[in-house]
C-alpha atoms as a PDB file:
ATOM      1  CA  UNK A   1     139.995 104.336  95.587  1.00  0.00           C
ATOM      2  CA  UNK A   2     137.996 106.724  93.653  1.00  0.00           C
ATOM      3  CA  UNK A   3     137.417 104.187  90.962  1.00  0.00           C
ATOM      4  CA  UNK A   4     135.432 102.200  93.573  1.00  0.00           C
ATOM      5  CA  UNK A   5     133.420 105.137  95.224  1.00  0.00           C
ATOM      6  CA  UNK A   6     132.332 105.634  91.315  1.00  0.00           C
ATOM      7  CA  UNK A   7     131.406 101.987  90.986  1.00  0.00           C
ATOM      8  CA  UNK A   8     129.546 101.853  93.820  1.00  0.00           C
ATOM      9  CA  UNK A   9     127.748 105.188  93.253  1.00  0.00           C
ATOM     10  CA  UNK A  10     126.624 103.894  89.703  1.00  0.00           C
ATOM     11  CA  UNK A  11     125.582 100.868  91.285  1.00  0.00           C
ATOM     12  CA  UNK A  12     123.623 102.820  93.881  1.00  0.00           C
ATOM     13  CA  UNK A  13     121.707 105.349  91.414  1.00  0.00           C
ATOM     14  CA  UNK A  14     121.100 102.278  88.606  1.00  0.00           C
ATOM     15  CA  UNK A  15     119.386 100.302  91.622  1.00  0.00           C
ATOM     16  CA  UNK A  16     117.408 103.731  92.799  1.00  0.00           C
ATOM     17  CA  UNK A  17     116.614 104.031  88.735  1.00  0.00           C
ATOM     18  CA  UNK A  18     115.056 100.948  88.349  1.00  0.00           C
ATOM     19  CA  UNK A  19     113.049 100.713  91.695  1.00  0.00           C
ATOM     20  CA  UNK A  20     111.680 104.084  90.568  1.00  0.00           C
ATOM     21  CA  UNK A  21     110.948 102.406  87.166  1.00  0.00           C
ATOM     22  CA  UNK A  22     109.527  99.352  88.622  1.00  0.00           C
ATOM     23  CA  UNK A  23     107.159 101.242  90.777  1.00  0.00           C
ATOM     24  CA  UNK A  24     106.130 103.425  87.966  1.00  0.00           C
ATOM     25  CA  UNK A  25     104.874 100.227  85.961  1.00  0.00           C
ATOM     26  CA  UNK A  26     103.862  97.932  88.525  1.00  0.00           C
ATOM     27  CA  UNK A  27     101.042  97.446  91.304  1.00  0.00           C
ATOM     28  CA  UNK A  28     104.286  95.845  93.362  1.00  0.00           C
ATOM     29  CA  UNK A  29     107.836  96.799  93.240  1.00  0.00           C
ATOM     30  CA  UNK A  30     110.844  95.663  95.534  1.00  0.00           C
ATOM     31  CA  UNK A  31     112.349  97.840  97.292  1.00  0.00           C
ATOM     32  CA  UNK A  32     115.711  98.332  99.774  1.00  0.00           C
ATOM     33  CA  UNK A  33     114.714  99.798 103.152  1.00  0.00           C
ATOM     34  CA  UNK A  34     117.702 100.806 105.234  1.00  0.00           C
ATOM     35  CA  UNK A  35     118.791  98.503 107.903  1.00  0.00           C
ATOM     36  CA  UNK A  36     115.498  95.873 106.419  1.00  0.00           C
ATOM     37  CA  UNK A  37     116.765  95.074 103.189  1.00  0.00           C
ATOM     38  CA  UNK A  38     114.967  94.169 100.266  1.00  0.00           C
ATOM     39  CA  UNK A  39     111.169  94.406 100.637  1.00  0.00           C
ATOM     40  CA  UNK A  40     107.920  94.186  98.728  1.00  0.00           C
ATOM     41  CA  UNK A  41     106.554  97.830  98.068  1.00  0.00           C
ATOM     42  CA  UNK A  42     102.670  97.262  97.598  1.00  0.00           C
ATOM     43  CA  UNK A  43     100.963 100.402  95.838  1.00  0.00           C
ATOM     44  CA  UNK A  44      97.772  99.175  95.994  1.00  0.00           C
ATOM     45  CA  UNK A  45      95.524  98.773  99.521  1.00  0.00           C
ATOM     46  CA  UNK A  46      95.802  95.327 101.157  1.00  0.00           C
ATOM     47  CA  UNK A  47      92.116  93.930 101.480  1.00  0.00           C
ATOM     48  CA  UNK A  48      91.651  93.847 105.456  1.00  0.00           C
ATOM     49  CA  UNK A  49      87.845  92.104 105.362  1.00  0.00           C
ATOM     50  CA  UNK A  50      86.037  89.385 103.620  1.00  0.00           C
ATOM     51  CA  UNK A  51      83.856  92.373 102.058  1.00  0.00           C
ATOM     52  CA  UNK A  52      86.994  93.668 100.455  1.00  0.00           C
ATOM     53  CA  UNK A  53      88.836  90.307  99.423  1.00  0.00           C
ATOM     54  CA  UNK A  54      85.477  89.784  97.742  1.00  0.00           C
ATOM     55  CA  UNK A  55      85.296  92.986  95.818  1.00  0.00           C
ATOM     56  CA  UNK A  56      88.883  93.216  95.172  1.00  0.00           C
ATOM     57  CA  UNK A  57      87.957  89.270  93.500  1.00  0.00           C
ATOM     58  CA  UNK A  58      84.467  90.616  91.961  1.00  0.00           C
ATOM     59  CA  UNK A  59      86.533  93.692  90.196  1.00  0.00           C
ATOM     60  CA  UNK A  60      89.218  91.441  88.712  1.00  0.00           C
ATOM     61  CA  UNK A  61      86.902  88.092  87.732  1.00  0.00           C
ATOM     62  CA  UNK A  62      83.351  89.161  87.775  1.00  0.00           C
ATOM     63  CA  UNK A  63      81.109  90.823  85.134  1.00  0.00           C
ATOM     64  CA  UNK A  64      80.629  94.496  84.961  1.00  0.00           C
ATOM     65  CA  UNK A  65      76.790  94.185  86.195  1.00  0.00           C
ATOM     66  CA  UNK A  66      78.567  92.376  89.227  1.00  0.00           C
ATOM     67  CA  UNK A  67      81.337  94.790  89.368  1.00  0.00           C
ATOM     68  CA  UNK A  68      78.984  97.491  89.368  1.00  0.00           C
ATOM     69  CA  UNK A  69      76.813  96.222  92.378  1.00  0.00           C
ATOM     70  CA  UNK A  70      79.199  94.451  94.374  1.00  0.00           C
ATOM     71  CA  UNK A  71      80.814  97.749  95.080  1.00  0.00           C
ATOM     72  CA  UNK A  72      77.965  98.562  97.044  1.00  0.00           C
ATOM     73  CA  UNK A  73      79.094  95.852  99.429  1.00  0.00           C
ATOM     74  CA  UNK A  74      79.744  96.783 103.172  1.00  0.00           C
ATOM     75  CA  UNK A  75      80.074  93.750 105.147  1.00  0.00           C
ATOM     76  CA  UNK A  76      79.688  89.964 105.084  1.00  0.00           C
ATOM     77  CA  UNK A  77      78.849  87.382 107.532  1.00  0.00           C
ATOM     78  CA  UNK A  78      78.547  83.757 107.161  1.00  0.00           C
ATOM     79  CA  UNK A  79      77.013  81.112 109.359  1.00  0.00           C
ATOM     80  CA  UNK A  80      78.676  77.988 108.318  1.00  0.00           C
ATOM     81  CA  UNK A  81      76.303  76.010 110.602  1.00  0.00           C
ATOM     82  CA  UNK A  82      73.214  76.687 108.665  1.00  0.00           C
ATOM     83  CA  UNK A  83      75.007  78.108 105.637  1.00  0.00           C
ATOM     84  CA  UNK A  84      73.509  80.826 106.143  1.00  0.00           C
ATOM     85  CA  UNK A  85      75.445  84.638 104.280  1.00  0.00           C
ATOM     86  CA  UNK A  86      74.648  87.945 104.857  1.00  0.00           C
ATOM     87  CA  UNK A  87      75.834  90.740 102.786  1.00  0.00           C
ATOM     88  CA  UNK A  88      75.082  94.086 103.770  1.00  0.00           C
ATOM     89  CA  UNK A  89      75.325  97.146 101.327  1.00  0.00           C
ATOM     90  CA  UNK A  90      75.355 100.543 101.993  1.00  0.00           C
ATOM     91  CA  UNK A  91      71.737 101.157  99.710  1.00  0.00           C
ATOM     92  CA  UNK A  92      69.164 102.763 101.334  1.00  0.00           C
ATOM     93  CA  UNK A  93      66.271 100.639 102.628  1.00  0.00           C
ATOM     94  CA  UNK A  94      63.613 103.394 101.358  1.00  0.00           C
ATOM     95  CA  UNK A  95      64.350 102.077  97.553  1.00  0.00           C
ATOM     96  CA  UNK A  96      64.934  98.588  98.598  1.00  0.00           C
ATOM     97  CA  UNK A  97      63.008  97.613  95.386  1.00  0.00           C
ATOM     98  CA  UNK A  98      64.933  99.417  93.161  1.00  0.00           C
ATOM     99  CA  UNK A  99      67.872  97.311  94.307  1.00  0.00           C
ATOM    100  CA  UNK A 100      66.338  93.911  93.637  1.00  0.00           C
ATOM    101  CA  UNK A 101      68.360  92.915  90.453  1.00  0.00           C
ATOM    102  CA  UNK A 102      71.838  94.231  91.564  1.00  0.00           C
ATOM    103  CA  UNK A 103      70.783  92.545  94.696  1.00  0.00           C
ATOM    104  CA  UNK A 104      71.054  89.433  92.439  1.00  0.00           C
ATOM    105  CA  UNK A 105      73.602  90.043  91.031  1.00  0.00           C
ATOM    106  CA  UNK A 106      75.807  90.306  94.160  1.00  0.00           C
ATOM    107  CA  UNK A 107      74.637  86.957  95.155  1.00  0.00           C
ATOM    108  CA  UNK A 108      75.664  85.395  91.382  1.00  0.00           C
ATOM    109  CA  UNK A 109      79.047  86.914  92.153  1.00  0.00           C
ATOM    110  CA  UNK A 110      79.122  85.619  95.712  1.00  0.00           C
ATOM    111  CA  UNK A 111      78.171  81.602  94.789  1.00  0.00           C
ATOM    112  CA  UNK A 112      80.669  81.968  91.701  1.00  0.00           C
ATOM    113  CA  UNK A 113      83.559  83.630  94.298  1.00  0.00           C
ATOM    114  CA  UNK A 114      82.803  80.876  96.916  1.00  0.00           C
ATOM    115  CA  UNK A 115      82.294  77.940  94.172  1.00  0.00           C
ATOM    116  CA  UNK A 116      82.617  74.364  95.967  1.00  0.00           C
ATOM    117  CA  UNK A 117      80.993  75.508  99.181  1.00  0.00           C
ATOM    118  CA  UNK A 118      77.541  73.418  98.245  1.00  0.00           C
ATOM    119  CA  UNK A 119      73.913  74.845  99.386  1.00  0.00           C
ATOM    120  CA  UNK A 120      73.503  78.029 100.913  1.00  0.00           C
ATOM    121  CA  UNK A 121      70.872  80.878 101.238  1.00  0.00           C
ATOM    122  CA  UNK A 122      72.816  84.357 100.513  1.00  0.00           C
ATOM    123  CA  UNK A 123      70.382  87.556 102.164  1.00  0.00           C
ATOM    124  CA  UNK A 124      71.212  90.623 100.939  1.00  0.00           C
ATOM    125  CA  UNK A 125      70.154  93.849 103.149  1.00  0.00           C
ATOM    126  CA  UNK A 126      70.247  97.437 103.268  1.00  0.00           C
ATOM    127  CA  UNK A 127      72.143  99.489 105.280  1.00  0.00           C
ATOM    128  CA  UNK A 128      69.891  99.893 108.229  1.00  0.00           C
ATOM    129  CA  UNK A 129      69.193  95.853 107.822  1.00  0.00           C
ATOM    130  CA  UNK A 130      66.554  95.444 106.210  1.00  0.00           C
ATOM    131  CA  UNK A 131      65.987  92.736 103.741  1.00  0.00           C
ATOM    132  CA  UNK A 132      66.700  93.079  99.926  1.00  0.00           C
ATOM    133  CA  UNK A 133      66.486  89.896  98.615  1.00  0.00           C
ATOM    134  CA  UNK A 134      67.218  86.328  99.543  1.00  0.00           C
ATOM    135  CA  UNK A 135      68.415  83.481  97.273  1.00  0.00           C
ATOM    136  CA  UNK A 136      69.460  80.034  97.226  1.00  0.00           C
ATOM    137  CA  UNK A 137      72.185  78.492  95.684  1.00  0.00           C
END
């Protein structure tokens, strides 16, 4: 009988071991919750908006230009009627000009990230809405 509570205990603190491991050197890790069983532990944040899935997908595929501006993003919308995006940043409408080439490249990443979706006009704006720059693709 004590053979098996040791068995089972080394069983139990190698599996604790190498979840701890696994979470150590990995964005994801299983885990066992109590009474759930095994799960999928997720370290990093789950992207909950378009905005996010694209600059989760602009900080893994896109250049560092992109990355750079694209973190700026707040908010997309997209009017698949017209094809018609807006992306809205949180930049501040008083230097709107200064913003002209990141602008760009936001929209670069944008067409690249939504490849296969044929014409559309991308606007990006400020934070108060204003206009920064419009471009087809």
């Amino acid at each position: 009988m004590h053979k098996g509570k040791l068995i089972a205990g080394s069983i139990l603190a190698m599996t604790v071991v190498g979840v701890v491991a696994s979470v150590e050197h990995s964005a994801h890790a299983t885990k066992v919750v109590p009474g759930h069983g095994p799960v999928l532990a997720t370290m990093e944040p789950v992207p909950t908006s378009e905005a996010s899935m694209f600059r989760v997908w602009v900080d893994q595929e896109g250049t560092p230009p992109e990355k750079a501006a694209v973190r700026h993003v707040t908010r997309l919308t997209a009017h698949t009627g017209n094809q018609r995006v807006g992306i809205y940043t949180d930049w501040d409408s008083r230097f709107a000009s200064s913003y002209t080439a990141r602008a760009g490249q936001i929209v670069t990443a944008y067409r690249t990230w939504q490849s296969g979706t044929g014409h559309a006009e991308a606007t990006v704006y400020a934070s108060d809405g204003q206009a920064i720059s419009t471009r087809r693709f």
